[in-house]
N, C-alpha and C. Protein backbone atom coordinates (compact mmCIF):
# COMPACT_ATOMS: atom_id res chain seq x y z
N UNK A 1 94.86 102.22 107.90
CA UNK A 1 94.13 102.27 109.13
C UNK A 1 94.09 103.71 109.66
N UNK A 2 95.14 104.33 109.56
CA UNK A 2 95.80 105.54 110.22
C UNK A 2 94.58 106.63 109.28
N UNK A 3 94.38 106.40 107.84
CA UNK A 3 93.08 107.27 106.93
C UNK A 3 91.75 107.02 107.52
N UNK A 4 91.44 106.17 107.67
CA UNK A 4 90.32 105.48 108.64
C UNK A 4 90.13 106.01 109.83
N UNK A 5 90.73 106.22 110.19
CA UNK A 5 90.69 106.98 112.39
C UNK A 5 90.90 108.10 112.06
N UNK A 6 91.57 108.92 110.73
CA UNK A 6 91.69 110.41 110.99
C UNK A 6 92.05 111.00 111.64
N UNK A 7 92.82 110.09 113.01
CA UNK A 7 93.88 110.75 113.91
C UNK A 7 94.70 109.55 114.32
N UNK A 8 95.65 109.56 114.75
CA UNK A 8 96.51 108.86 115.33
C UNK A 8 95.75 107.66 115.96
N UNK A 9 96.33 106.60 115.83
CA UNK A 9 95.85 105.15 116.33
C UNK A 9 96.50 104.77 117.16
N UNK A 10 95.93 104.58 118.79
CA UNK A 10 96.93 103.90 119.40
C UNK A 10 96.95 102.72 120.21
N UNK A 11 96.06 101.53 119.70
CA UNK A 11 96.30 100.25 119.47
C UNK A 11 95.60 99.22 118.44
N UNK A 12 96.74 98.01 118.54
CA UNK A 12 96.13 97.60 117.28
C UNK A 12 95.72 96.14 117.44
N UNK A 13 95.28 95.41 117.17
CA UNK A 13 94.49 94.24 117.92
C UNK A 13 94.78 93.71 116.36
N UNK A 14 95.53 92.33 116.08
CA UNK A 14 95.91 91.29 115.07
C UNK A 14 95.39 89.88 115.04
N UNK A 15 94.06 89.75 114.66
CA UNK A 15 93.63 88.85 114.47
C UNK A 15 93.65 87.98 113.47
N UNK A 16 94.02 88.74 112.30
CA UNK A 16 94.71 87.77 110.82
C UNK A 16 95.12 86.65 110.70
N UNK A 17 95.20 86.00 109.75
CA UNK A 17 96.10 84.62 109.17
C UNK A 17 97.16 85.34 108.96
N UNK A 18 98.39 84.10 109.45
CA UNK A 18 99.83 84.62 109.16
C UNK A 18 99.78 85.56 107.99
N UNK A 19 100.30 87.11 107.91
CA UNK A 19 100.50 87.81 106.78
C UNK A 19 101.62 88.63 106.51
N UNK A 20 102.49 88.58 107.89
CA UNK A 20 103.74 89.24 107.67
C UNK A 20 103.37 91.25 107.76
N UNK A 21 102.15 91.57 108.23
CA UNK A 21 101.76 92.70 108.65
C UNK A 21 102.39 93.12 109.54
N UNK A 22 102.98 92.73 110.77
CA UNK A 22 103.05 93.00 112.25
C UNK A 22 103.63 94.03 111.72
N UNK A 23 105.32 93.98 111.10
CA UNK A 23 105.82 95.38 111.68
C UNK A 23 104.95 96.52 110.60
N UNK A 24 104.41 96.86 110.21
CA UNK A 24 103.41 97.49 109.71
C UNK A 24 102.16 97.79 110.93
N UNK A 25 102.30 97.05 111.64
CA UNK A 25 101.34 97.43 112.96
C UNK A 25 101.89 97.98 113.56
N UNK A 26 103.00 98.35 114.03
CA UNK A 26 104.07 98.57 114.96
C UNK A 26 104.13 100.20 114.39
N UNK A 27 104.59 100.49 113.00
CA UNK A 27 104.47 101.64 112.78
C UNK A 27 103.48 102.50 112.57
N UNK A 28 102.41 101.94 112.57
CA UNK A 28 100.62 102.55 112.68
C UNK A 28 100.72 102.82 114.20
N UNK A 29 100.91 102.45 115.11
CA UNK A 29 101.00 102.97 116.30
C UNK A 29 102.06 103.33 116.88
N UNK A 30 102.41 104.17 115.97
CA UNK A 30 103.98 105.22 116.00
C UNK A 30 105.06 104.42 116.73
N UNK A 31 105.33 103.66 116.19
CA UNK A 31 106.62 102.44 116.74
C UNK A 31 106.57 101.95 118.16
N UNK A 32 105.51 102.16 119.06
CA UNK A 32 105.35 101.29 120.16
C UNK A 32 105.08 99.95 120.21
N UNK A 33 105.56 98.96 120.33
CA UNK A 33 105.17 97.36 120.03
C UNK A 33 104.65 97.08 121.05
N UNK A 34 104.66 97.52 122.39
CA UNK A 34 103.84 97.06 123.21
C UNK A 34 101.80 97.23 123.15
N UNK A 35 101.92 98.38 122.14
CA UNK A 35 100.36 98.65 121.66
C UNK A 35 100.14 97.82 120.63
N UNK A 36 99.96 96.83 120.08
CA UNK A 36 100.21 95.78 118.81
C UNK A 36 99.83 94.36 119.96
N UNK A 37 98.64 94.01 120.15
CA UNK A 37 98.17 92.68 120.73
C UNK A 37 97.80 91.62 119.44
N UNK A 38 98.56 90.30 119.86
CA UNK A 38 98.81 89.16 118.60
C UNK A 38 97.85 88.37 118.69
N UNK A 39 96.86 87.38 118.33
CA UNK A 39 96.08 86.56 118.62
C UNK A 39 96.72 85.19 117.44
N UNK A 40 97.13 85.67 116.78
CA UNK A 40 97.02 84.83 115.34
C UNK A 40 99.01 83.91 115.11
N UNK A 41 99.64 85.33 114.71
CA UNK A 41 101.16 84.84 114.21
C UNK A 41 102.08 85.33 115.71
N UNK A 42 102.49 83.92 116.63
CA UNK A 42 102.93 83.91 117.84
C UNK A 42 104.98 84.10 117.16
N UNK A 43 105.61 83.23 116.24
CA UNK A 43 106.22 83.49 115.72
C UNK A 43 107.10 84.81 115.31
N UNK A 44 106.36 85.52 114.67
CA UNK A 44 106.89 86.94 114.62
C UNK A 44 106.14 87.76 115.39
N UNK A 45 105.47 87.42 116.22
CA UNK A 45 105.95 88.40 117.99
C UNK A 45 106.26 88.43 118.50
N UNK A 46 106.99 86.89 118.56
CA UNK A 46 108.31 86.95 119.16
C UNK A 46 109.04 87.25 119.01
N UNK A 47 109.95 87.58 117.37
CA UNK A 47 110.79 87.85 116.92
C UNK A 47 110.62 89.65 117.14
N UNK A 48 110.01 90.28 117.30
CA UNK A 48 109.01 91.34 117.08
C UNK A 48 109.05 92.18 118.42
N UNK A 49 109.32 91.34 119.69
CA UNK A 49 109.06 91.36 120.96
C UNK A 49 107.55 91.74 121.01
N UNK A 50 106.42 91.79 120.19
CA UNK A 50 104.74 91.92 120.66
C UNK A 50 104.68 90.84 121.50
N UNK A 51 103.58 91.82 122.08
CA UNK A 51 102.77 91.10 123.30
C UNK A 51 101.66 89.90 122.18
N UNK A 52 101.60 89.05 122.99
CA UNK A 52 100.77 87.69 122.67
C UNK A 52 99.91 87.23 123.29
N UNK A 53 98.68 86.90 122.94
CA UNK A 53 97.66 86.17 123.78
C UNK A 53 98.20 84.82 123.86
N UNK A 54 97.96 84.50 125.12
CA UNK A 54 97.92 82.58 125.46
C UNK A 54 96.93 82.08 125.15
């Protein structure tokens, strides 16, 4: 993602089927988890502390 933007990314919007990506999102936006919004796997954002859509 981070080759794609050509500069620093700083949020990341997870709309996927469960894939076990998150913490891989987390470090694309230089380890802030609060920039990492979940729509999809509620599970490991919790575990994760990400923010979650209701």
């Amino acid at each position: 993602m981070t080759e794609l933007a050509k500069q620093p990314v700083d949020l990341a919007l997870d709309t996927a089927p469960i894939s076990g990506s998150l913490k891989e999102l987390v470090q694309i936006v230089n380890g802030h988890p609060q920039h990492v919004l979940i729509v999809s796997d509620f599970a490991s954002a919790a575990e994760l502390l990400l923010p979650a859509s209701d």
